[in-house]
Protein backbone atom coordinates (compact mmCIF):
# COMPACT_ATOMS: atom_id res chain seq x y z
CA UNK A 1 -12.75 28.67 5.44
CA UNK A 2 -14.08 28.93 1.76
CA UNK A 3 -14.68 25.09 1.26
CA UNK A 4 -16.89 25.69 -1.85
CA UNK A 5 -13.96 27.12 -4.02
CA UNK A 6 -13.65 23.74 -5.53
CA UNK A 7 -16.22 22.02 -7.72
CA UNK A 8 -15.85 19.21 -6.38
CA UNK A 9 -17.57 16.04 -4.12
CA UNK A 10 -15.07 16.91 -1.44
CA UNK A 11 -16.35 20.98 -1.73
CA UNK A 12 -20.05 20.13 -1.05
CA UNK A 13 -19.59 17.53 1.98
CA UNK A 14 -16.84 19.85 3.56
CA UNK A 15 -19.18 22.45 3.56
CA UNK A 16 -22.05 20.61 5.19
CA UNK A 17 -19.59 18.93 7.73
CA UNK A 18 -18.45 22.97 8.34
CA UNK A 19 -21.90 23.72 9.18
CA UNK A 20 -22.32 21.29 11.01
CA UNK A 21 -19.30 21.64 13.38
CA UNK A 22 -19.82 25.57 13.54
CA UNK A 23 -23.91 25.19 14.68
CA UNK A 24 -23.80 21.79 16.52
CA UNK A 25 -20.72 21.04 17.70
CA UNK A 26 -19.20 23.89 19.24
CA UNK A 27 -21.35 24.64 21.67
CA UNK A 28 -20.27 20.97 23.21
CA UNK A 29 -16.81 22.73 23.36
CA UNK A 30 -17.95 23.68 27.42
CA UNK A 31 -19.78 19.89 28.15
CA UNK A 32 -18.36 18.82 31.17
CA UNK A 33 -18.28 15.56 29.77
CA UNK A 34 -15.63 16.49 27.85
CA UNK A 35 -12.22 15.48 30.36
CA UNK A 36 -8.81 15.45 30.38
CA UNK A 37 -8.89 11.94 28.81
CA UNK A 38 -11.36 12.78 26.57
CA UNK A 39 -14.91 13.24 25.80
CA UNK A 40 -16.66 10.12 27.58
CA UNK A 41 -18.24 7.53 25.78
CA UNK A 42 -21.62 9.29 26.16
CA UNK A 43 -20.61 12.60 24.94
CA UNK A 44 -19.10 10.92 21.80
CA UNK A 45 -22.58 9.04 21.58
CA UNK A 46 -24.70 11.77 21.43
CA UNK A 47 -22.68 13.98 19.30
CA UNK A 48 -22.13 11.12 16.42
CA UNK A 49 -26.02 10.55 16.81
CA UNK A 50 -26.44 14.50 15.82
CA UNK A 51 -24.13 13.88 12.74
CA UNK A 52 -26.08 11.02 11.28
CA UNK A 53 -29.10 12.74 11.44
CA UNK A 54 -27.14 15.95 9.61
CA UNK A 55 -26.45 13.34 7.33
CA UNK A 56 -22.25 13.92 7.90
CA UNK A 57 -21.18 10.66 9.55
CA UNK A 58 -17.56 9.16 8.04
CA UNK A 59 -18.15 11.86 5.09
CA UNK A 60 -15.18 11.22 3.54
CA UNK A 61 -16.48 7.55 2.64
CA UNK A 62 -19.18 7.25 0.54
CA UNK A 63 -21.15 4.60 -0.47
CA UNK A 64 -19.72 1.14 -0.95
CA UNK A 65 -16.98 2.25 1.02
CA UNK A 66 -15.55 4.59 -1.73
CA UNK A 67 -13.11 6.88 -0.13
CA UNK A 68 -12.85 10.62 -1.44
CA UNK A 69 -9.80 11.41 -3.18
CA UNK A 70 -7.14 12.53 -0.27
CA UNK A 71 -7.74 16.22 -1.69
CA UNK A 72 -11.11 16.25 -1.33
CA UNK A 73 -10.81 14.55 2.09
CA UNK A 74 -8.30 17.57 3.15
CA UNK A 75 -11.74 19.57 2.59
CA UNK A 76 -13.51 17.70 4.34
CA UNK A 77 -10.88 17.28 7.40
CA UNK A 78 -10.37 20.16 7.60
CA UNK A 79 -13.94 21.50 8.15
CA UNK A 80 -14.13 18.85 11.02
CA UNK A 81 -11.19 19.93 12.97
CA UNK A 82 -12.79 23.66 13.31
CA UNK A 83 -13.52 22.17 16.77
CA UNK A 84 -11.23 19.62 18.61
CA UNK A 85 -14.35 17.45 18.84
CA UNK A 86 -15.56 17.72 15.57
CA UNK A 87 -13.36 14.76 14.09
CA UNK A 88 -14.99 12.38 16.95
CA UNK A 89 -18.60 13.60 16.17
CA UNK A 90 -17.92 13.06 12.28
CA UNK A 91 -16.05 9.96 12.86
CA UNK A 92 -13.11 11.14 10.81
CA UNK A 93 -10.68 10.60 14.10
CA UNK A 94 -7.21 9.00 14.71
CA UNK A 95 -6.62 6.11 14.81
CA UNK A 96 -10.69 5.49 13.43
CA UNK A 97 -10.17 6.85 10.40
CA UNK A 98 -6.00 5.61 9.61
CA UNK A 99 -7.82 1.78 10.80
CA UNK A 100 -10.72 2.27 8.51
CA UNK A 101 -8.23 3.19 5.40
CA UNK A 102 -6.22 0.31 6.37
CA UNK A 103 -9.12 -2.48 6.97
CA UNK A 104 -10.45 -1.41 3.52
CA UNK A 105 -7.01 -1.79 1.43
CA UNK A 106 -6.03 -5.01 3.38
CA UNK A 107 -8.66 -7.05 5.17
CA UNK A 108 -10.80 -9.48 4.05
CA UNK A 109 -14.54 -9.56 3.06
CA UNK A 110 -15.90 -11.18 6.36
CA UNK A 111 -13.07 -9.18 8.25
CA UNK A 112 -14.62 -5.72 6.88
CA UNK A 113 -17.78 -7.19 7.59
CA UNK A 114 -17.10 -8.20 11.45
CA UNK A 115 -14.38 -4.92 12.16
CA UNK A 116 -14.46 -2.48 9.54
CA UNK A 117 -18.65 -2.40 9.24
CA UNK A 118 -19.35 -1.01 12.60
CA UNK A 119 -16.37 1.83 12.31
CA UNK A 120 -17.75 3.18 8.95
CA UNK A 121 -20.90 3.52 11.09
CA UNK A 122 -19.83 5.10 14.08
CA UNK A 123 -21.22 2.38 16.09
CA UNK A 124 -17.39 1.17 17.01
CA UNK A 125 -14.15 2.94 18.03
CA UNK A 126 -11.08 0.94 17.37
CA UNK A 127 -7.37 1.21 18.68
CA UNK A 128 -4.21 0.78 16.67
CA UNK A 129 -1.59 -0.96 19.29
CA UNK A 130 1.72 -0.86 17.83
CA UNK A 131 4.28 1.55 20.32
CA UNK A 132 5.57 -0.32 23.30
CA UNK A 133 6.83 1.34 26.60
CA UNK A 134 10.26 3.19 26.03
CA UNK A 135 10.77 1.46 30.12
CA UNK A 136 10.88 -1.81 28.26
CA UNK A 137 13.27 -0.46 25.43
CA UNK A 138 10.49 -1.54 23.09
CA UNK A 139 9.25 -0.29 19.75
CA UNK A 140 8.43 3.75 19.58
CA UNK A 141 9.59 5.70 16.41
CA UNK A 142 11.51 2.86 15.42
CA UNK A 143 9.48 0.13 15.32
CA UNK A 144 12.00 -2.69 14.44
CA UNK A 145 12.36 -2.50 18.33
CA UNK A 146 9.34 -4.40 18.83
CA UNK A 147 8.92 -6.85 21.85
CA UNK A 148 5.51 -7.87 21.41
CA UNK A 149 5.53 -11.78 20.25
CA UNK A 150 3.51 -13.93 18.75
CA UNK A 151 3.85 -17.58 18.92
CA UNK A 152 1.74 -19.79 16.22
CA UNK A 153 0.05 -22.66 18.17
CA UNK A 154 -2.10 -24.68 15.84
CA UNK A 155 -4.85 -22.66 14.27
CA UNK A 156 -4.25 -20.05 17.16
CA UNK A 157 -1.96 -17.51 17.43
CA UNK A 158 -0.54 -16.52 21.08
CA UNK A 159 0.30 -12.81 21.81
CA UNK A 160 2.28 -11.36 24.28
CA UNK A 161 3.92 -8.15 25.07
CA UNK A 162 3.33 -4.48 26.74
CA UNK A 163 1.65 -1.63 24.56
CA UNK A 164 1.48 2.30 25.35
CA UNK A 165 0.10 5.48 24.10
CA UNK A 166 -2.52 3.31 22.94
CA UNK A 167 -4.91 6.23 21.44
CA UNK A 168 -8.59 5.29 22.47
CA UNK A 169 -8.13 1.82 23.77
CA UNK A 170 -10.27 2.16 26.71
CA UNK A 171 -13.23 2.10 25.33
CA UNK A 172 -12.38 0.58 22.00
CA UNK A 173 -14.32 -2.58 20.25
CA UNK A 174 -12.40 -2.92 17.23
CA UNK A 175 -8.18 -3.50 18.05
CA UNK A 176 -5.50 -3.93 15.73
CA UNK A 177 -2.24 -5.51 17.09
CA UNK A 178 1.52 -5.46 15.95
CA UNK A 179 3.26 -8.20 17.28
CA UNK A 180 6.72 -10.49 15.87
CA UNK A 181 6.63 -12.99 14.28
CA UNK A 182 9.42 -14.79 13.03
CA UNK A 183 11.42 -12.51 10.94
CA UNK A 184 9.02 -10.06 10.55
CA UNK A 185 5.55 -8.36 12.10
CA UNK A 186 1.96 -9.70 11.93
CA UNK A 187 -0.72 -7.34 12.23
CA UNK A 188 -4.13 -8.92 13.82
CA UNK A 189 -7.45 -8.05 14.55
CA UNK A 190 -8.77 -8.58 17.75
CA UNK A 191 -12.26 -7.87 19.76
CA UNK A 192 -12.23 -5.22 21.96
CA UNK A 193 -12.29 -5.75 25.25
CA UNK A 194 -10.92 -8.75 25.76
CA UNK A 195 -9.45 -9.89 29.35
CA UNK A 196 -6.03 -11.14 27.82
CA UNK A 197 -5.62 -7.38 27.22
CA UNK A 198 -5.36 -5.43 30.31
CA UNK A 199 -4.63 -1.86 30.76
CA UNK A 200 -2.35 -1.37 33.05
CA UNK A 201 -2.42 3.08 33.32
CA UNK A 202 -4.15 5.85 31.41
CA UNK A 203 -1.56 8.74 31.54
CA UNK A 204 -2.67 12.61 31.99
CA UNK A 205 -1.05 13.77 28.83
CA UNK A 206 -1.35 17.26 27.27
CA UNK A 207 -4.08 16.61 25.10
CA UNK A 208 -7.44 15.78 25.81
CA UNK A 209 -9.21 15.24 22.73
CA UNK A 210 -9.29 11.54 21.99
CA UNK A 211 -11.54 9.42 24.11
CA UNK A 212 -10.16 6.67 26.11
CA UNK A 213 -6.88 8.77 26.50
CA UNK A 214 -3.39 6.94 25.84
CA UNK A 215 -3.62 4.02 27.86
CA UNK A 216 -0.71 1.70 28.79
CA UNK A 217 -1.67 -1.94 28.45
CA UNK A 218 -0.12 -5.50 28.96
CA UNK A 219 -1.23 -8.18 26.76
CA UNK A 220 -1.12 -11.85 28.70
CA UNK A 221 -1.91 -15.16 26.43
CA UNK A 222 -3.93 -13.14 24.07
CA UNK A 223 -5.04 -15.83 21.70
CA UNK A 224 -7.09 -15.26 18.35
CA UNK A 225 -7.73 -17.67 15.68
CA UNK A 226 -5.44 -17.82 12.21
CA UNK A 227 -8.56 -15.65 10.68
CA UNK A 228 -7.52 -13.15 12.90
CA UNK A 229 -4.40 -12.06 10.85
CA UNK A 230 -4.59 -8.64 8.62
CA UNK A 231 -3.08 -9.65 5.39
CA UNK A 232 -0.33 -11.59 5.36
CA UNK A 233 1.84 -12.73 8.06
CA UNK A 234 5.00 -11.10 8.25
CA UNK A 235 3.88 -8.11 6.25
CA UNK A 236 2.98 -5.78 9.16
CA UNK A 237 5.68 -3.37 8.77
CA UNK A 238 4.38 -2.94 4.86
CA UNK A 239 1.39 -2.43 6.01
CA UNK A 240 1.99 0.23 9.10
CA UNK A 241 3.07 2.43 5.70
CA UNK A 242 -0.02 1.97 4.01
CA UNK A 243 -1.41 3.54 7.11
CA UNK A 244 0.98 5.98 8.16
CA UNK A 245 1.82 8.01 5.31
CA UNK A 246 -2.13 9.04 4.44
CA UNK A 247 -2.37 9.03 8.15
CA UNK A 248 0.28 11.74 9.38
CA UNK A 249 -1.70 14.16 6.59
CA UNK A 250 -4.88 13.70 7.97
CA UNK A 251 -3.40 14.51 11.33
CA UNK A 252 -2.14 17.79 9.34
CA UNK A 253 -5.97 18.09 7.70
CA UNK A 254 -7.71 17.98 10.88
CA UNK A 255 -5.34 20.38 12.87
CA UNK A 256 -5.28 22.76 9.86
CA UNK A 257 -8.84 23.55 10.23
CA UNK A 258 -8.20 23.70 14.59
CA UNK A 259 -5.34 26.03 13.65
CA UNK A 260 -8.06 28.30 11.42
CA UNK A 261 -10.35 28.55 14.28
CA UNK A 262 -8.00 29.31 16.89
CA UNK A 263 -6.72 32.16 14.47
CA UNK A 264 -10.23 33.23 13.73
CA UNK A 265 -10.79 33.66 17.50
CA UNK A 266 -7.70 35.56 18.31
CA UNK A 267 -7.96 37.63 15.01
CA UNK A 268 -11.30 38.61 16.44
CA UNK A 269 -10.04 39.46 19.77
CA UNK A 270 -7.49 41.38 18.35
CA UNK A 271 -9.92 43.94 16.25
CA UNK A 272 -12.47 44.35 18.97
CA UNK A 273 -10.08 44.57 22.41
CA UNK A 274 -8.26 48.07 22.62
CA UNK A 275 -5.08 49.34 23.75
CA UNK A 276 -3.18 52.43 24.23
CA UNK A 277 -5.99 54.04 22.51
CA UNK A 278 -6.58 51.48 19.53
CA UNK A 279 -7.32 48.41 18.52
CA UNK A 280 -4.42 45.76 19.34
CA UNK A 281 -4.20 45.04 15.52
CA UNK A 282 -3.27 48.05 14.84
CA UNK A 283 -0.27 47.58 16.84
CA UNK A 284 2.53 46.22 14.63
CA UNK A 285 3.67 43.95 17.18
CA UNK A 286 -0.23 42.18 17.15
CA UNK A 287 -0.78 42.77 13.50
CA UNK A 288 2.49 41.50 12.35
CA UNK A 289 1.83 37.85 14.10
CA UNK A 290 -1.69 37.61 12.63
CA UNK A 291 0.24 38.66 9.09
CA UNK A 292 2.38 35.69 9.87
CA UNK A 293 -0.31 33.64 11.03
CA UNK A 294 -2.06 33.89 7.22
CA UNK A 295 1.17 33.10 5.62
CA UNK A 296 1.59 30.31 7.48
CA UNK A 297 -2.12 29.00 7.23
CA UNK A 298 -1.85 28.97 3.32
CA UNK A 299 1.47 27.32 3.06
CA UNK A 300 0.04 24.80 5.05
CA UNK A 301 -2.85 24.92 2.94
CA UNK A 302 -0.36 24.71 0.09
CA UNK A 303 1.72 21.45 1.54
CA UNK A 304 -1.18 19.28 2.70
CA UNK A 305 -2.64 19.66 -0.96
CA UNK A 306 0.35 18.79 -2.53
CA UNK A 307 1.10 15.93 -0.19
CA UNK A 308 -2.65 14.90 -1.32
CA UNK A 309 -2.08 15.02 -4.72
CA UNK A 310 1.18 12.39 -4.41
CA UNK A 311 -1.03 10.03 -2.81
CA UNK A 312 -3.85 10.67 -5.42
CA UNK A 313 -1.02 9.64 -8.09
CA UNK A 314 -0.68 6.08 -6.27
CA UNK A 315 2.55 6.74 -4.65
CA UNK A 316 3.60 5.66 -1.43
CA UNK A 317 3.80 9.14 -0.55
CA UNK A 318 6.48 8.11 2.31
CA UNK A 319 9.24 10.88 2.04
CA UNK A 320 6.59 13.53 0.73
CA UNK A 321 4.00 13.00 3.94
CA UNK A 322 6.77 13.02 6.46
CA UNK A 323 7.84 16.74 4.71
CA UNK A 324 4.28 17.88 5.39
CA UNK A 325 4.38 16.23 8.64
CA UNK A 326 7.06 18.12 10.13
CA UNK A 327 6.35 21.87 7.89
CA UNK A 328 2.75 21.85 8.91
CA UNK A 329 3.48 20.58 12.51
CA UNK A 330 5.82 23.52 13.53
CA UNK A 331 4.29 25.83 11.50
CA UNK A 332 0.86 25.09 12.80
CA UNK A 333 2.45 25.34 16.20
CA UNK A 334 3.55 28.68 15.95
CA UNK A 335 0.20 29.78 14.41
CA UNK A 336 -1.54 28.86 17.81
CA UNK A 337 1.26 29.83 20.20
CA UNK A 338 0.84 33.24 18.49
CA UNK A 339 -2.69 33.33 18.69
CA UNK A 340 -2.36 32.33 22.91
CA UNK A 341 0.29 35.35 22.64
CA UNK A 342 -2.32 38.12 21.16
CA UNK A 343 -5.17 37.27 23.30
CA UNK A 344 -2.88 38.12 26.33
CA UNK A 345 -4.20 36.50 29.66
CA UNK A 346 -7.39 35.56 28.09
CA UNK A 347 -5.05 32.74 25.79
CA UNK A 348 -3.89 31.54 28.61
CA UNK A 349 -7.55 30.32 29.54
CA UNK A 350 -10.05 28.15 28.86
CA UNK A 351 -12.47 31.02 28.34
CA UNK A 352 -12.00 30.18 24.50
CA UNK A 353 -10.53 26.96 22.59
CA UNK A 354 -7.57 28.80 21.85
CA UNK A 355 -5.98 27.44 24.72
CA UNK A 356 -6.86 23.77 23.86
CA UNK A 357 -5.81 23.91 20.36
CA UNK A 358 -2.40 25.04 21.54
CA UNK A 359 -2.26 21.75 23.61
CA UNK A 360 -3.37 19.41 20.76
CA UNK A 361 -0.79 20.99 18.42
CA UNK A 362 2.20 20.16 20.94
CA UNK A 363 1.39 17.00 21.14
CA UNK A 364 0.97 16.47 17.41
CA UNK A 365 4.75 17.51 17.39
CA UNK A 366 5.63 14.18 18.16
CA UNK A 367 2.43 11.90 17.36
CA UNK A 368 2.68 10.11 14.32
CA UNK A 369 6.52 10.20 14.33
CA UNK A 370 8.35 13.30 16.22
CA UNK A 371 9.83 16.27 13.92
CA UNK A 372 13.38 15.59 14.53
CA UNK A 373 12.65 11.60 13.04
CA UNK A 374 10.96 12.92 10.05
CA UNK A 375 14.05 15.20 9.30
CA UNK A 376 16.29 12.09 10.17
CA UNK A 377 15.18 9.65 7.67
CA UNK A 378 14.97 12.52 4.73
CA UNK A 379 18.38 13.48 5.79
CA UNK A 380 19.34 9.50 5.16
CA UNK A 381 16.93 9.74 1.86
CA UNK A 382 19.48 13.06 0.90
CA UNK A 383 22.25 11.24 1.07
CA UNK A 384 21.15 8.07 -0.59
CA UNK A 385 19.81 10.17 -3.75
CA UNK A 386 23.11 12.28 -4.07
CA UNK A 387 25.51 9.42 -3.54
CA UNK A 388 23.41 7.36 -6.53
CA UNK A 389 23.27 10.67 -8.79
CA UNK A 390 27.78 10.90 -8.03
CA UNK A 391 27.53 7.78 -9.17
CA UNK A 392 29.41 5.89 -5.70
């Protein structure tokens, strides 16, 4: 990575973070703390307590909780996912940092203060309950399926419903909750944990980088106070796209810079291990996938920074993240299947982080909204802008 091409804010943190993550945090990479469900709580603590004394915790927020522009945060991102735990350590995570941009464009003063304070310092993980169990026919990719109610009862608010895939809920302090109201969704804050919400599973899934896991939780007379409500009531589905389109491209940021270490790894492989009396990458079938590989790695390069430059022009950004969404999600999955592919059985193992990176990246296939719903609603954006420009 060549973060210090830029003259910029963004150039000089990402380059720290980079050092950071290359010296400190990789070696955690074989920490048995580090599960199927996650690193544990303690792992997460220890690492986070290395980055603030590097001076690189929630770098892409400075002081007075100015964020970096999004291209300068694709630096910085990027540098942090070299290492599927470097986003944790750094505290630039999903859902932390989607929840952070959200609390800071929406809540108010003594809300930052109570929930946003102790994420910005690491102190706090929070949870972002919004997709419901597909057993339930509740909300998933489209969330005006939502079952989760909440029923005003004087200066209370009473929640119920089912939640799942709840990133980093066990372990969470800080929750933000999507329920109905009325016409419309209510986003509210709640205290983490809290025995109204109970979790009910933690699935093995395919990844394993986000602590707490996925958990599957049923919320049971959850009551919070009127205070609790983010914004406005009724407004939740405006605000889920104030947090979705920057977050699906710092999903792409993060797993861009995974995707560059994975490649780094097999690229190396490929140039020292030997076959049929030369190095594999001089093989055309080897040296034509790492050729790919680069291609791919700057067009995603190329896509993320564009998507970040829409969002730096105070767009929405909607139709423009979910293109980079879905280009830099299956191209960023063929980048590390390739790279399992050249290292042969070694890929296959855990011997490296190749193996783990090609995990992550199937997964991120479908988080944040699956591939084929991206290309759904631009198909139904297509249409809309032709039939308006034929004039019907």
């Amino acid at each position: 990575m060549r973060t210090e091409s830029s003259a910029t804010p963004g150039a000089a943190i990402a380059s720290r973070v980079e050092h950071f993550i290359r010296a400190t945090v990789v070696p955690y990479e074989r920490d048995p703390r580090w599960s199927a469900h996650g690193p544990s709580e303690e792992l997460v603590a220890e690492l986070r307590g290395l980055a603030r004394q590097a001076g690189v915790m929630t770098p892409h927020i400075l002081d007075g909780h100015v964020h970096l522009t999004h291209r300068d945060t694709a630096l910085v991102l990027r540098a942090a996912g070299l290492s599927p735990l470097g986003p944790i350590a750094v505290n630039v995570a999903a859902p932390d940092e989607g929840n952070m941009y959200l609390l800071g464009k929406v809540a108010t003063p003594a809300q930052k203060d109570r929930f946003l304070r102790p994420l910005l310092d690491g102190s706090a993980r929070s949870a972002f309950l919004m997709t419901e169990p597909a057993s339930d026919n509740g909300a998933g990719s489209d969330p005006s399926m939502l079952l989760t109610r909440a029923e005003a009862d004087g200066d209370h608010w009473v929640i119920n419903g089912r939640k799942c895939f709840t990133t980093g809920l066990q372990g969470a302090r800080v929750g933000i909750v999507m329920a109905k109201t009325g016409d419309g969704a209510t986003m509210f804050l709640v205290d983490l944990p809290n025995p109204a919400i109970r979790i009910e599973r933690v699935p093995d899934t395919i990844d394993s980088s986000a602590p707490g896991g996925h958990p599957t939780s049923r919320l049971e007379q959850l009551r919070v106070h009127r205070d609790a409500v983010l914004g406005e009531v009724g407004e939740g589905f405006r605000y889920a796209q104030v947090r979705l389109a920057p977050a699906r491209l710092t999903h792409c940021m993060r797993w861009l810079g995974a995707c560059v270490r994975a490649n780094e790894i097999a690229t190396e492989y490929a140039v020292r291990r030997e076959a049929f009396g030369r190095p594999l990458i001089d093989h055309e079938g080897v040296g034509f996938m790492l050729a790919e590989n680069a291609i791919e790695l700057k067009q995603c390069e190329l896509m993320v920074d564009w998507c970040a430059g829409v969002l730096d022009g105070g767009a929405h950004g909607t139709t423009e993240s979910s293109m980079t969404k879905v280009a830099v999600s299956e191209a960023l999955f063929r980048i590390a299947d390739r790279c399992v592919q050249v290292m042969g059985g070694s890929g296959v193992t855990r011997d490296t982080i190749v193996e783990v990176v090609f995990r992550e990246i199937r997964a991120f296939r479908i988080y944040d909204g699956p591939t084929e719903v991206h290309k759904w609603s631009l198909a139904r954006r297509i249409k809309k802008d032709t039939l308006e420009r034929l004039g019907r």
